[in-house]
C-alpha atoms as a PDB file:
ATOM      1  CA  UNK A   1     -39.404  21.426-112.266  1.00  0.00           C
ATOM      2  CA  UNK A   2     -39.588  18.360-114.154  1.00  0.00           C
ATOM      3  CA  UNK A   3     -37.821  15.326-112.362  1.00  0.00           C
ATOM      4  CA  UNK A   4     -39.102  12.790-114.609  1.00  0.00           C
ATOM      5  CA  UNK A   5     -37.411  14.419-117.507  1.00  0.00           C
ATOM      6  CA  UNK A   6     -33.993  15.476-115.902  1.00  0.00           C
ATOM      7  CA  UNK A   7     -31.037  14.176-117.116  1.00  0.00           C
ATOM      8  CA  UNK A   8     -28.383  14.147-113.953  1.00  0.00           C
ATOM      9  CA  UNK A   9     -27.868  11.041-111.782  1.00  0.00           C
ATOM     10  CA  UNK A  10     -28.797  11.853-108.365  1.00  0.00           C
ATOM     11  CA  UNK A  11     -26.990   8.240-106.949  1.00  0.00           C
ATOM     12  CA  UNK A  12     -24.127   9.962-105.812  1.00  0.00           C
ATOM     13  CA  UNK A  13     -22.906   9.494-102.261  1.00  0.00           C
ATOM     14  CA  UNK A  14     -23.685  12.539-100.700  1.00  0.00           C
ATOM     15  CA  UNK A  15     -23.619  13.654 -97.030  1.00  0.00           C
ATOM     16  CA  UNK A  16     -26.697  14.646 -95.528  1.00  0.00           C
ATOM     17  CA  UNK A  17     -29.104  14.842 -92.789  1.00  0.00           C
ATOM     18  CA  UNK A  18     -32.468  16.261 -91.425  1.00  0.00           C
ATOM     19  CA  UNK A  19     -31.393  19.196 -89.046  1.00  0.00           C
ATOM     20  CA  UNK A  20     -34.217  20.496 -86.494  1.00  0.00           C
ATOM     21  CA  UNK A  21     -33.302  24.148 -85.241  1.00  0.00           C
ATOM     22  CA  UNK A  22     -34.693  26.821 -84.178  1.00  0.00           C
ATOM     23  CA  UNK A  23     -35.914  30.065 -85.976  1.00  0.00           C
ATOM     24  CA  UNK A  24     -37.720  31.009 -88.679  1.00  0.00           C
ATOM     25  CA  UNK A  25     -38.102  28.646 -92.186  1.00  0.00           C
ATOM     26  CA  UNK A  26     -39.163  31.776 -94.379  1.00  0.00           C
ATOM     27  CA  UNK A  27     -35.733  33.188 -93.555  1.00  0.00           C
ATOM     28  CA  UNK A  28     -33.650  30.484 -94.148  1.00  0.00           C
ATOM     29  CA  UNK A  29     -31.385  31.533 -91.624  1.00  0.00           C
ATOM     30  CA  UNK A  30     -29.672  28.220 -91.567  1.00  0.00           C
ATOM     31  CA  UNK A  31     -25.772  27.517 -93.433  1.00  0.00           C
ATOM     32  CA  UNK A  32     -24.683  29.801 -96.509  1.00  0.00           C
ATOM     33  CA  UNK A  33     -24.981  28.623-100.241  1.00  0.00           C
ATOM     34  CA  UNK A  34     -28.254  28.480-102.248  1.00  0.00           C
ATOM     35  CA  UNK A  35     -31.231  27.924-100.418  1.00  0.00           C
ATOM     36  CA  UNK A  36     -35.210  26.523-101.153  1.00  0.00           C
ATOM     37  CA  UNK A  37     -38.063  27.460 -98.489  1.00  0.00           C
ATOM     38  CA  UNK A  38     -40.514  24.399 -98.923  1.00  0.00           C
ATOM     39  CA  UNK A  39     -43.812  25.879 -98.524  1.00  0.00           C
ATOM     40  CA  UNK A  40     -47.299  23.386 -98.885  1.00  0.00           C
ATOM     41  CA  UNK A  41     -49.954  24.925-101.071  1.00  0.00           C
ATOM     42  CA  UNK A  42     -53.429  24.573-101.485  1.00  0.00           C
ATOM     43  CA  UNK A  43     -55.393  23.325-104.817  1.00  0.00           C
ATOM     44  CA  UNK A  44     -57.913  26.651-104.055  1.00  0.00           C
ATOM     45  CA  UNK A  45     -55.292  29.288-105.120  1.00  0.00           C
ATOM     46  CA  UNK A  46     -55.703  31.293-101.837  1.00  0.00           C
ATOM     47  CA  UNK A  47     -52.799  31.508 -99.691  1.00  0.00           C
ATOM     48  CA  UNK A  48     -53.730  31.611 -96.065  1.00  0.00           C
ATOM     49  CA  UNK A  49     -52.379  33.981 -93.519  1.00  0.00           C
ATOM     50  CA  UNK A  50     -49.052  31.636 -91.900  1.00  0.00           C
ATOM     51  CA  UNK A  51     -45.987  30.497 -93.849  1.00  0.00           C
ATOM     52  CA  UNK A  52     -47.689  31.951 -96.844  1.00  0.00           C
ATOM     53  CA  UNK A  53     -47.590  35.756 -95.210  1.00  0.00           C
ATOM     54  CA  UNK A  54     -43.965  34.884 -93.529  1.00  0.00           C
ATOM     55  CA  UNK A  55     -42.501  34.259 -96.766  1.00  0.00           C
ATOM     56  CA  UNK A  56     -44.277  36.897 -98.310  1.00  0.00           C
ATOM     57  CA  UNK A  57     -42.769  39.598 -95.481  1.00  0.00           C
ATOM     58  CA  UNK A  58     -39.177  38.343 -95.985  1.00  0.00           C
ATOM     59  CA  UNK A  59     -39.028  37.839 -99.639  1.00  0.00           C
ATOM     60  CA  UNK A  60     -41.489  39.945-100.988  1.00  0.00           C
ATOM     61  CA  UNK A  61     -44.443  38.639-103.385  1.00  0.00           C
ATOM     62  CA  UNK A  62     -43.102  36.620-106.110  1.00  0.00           C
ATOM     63  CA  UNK A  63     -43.686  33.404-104.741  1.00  0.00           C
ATOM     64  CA  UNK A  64     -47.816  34.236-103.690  1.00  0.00           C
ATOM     65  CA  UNK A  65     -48.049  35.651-106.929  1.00  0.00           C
ATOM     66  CA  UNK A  66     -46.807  33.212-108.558  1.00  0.00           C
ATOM     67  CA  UNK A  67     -48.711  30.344-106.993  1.00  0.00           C
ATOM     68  CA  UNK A  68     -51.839  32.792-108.055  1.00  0.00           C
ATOM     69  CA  UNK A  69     -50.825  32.676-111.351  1.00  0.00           C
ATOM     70  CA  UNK A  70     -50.277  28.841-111.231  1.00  0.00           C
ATOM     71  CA  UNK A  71     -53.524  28.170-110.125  1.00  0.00           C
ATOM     72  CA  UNK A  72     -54.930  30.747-112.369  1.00  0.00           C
ATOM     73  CA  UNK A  73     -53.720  28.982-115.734  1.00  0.00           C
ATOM     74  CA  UNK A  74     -53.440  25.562-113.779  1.00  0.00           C
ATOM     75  CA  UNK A  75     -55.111  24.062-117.323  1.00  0.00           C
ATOM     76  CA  UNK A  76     -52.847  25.498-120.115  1.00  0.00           C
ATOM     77  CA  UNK A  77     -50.173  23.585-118.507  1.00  0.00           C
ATOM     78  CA  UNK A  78     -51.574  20.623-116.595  1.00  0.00           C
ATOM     79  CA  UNK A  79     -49.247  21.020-114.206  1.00  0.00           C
ATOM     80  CA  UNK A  80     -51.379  22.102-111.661  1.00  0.00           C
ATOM     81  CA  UNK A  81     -51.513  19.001-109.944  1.00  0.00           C
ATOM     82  CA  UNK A  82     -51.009  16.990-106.326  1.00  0.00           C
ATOM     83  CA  UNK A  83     -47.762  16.250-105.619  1.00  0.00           C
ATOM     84  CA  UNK A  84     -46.801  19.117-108.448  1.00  0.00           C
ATOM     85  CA  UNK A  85     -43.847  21.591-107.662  1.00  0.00           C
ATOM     86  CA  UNK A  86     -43.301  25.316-108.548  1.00  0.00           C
ATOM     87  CA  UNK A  87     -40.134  26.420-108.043  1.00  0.00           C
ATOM     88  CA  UNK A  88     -39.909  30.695-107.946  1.00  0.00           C
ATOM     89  CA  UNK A  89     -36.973  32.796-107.295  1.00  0.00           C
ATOM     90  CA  UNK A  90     -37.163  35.089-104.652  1.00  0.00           C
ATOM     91  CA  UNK A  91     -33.629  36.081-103.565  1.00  0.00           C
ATOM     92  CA  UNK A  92     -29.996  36.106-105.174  1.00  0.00           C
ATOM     93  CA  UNK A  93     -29.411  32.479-104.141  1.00  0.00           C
ATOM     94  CA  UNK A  94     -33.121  31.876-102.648  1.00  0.00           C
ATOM     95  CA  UNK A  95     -35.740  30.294-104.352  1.00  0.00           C
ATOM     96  CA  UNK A  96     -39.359  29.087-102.937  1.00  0.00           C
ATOM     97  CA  UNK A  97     -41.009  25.743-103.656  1.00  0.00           C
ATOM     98  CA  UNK A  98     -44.433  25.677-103.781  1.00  0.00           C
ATOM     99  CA  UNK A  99     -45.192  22.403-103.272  1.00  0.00           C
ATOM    100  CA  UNK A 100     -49.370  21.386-104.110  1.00  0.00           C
ATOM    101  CA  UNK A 101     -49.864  18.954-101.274  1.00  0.00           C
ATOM    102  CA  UNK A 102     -53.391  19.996 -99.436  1.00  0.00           C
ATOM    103  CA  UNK A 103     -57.175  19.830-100.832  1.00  0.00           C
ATOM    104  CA  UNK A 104     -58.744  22.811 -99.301  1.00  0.00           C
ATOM    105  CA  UNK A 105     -57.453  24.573 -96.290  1.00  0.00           C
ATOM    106  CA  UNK A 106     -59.230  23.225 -94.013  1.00  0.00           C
ATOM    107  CA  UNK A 107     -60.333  19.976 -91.779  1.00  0.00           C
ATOM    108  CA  UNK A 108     -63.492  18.700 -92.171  1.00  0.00           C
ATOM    109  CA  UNK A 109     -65.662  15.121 -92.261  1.00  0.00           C
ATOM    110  CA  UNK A 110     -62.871  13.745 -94.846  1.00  0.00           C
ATOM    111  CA  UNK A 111     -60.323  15.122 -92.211  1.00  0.00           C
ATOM    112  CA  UNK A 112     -57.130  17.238 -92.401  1.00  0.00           C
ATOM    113  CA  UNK A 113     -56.454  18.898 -96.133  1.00  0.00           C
ATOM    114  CA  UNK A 114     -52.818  17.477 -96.105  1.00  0.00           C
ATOM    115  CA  UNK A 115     -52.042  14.873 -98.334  1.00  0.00           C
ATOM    116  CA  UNK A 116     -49.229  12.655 -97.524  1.00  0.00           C
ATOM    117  CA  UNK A 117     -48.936  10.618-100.856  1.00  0.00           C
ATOM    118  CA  UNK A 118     -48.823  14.133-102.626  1.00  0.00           C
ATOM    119  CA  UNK A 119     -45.743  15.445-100.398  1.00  0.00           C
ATOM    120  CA  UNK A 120     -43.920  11.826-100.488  1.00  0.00           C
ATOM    121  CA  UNK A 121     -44.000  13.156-104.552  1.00  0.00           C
ATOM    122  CA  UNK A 122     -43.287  16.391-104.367  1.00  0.00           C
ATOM    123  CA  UNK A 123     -40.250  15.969-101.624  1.00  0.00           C
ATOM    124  CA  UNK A 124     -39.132  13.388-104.528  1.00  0.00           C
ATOM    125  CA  UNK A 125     -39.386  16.485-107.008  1.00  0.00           C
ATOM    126  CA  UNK A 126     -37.698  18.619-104.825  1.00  0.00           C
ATOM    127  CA  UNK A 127     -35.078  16.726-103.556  1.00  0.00           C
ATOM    128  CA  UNK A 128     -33.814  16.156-106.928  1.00  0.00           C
ATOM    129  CA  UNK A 129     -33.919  19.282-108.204  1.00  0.00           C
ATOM    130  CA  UNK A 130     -31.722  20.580-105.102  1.00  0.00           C
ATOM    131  CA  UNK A 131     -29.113  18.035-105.811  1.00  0.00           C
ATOM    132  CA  UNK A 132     -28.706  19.450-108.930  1.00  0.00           C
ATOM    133  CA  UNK A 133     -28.794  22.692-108.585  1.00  0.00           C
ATOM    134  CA  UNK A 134     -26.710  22.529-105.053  1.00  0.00           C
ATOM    135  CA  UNK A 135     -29.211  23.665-102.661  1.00  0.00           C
ATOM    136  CA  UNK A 136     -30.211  22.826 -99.200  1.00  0.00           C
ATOM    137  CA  UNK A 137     -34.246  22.859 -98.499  1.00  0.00           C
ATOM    138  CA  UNK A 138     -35.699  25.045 -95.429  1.00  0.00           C
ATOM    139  CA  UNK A 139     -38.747  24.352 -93.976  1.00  0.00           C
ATOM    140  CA  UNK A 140     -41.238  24.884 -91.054  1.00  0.00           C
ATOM    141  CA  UNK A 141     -42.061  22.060 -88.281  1.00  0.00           C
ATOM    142  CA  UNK A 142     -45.632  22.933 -87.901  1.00  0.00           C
ATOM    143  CA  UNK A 143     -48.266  24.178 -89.987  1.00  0.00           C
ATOM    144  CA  UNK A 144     -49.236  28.243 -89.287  1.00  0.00           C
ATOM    145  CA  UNK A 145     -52.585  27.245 -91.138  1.00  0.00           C
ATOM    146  CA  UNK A 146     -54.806  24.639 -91.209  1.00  0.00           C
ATOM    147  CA  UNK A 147     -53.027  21.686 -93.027  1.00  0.00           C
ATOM    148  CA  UNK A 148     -53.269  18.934 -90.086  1.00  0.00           C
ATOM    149  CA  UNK A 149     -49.592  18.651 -90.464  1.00  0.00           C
ATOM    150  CA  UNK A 150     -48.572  15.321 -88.560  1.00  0.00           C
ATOM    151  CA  UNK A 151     -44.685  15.540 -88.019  1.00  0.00           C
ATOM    152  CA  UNK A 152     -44.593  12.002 -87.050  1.00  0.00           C
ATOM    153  CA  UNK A 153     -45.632  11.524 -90.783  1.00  0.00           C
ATOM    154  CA  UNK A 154     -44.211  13.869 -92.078  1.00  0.00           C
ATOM    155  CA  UNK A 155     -40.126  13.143 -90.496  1.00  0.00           C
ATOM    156  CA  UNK A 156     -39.656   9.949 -92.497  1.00  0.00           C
ATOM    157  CA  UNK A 157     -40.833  11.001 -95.499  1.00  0.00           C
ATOM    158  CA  UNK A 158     -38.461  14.070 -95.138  1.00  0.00           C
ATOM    159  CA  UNK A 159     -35.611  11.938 -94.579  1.00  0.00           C
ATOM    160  CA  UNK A 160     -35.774   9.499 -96.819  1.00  0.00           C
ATOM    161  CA  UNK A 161     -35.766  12.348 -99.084  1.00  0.00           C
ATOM    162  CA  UNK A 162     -32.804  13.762 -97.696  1.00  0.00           C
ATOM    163  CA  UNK A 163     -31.018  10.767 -98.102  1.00  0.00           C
ATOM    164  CA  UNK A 164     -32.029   9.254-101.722  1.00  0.00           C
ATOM    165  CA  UNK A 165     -31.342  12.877-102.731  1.00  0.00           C
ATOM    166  CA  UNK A 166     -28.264  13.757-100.871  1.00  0.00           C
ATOM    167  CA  UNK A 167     -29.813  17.292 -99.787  1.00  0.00           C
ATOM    168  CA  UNK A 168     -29.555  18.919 -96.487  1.00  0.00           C
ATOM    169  CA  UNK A 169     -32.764  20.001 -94.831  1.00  0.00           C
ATOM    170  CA  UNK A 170     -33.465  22.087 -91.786  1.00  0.00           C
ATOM    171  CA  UNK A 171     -36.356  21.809 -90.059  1.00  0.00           C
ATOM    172  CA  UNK A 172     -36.914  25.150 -87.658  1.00  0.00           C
ATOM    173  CA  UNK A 173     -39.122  24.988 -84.680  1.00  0.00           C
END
């Protein structure tokens, strides 16, 4: 998905919030309508054993094969970047975001592999393209894998995209 390049206003005045529940994010269990799991990827192309297996049990393997495949031909494209999103359809009114936000999958003397700039981008990306296609965002609170995942970083980048986009999110514990 291409925000730069879309041409709907997302300034409308929109209600929405950050939800934290309970459950499971790869099942989206959360309200009725048209749904996105946000799921942080790797720039290696290998997709871990957490979140990446979960939605992979529930929805089958479009959205790890297509990540593959996106890091596979990541230069034909060039869009195989941080902060990049790949948006697959998994489900009637489901769809997975594969947001590229971590270098490696794993901690090390340069630290955690999340990057924080590169999800502030991609949560921009995302949130836009829910608003206009009508869909609220699902997501874990904590990392299965490796990422480092901060929540005390991550919240208010979360909702400040939930609010410049007018989306929904739920957050499940």
């Amino acid at each position: 998905f291409d925000a730069e390049n879309s041409p709907h206003s997302y300034g409308r005045a929109q209600r929405a919030a950050v939800y934290f529940t309970t459950g499971d994010a790869a099942k989206a269990s959360q309200c009725g309508g048209r749904k996105i799991i946000a799921h942080l990827v790797n720039d290696q192309g290998n997709g871990g054993r957490g979140f990446f297996q979960a939605i992979k049990s529930e929805w089958g393997s479009a959205a790890s094969r297509a990540y593959f495949e996106w890091h596979r031909d990541r230069g034909t494209r060039g869009d195989f970047r941080f902060g990049s999103v790949q948006i697959v359809e998994v489900g009637k009114s489901v769809e997975v975001a594969n947001l590229l936000c971590q270098q490696g999958s794993r901690g090390g003397s340069k630290g955690p592999p999340v990057r924080y700039a590169a999800i502030e981008k991609s949560l921009h990306t995302l949130g836009r393209y829910a608003a206009e296609v009508g869909a609220t965002l699902h997501m874990p609170w904590s990392s299965r894998g490796g990422s480092g995942l901060d929540w005390d970083k991550m919240r208010p980048l979360v909702q400040a995209m939930s609010k410049s986009s007018g989306v929904s999110v739920y957050v499940y514990r």
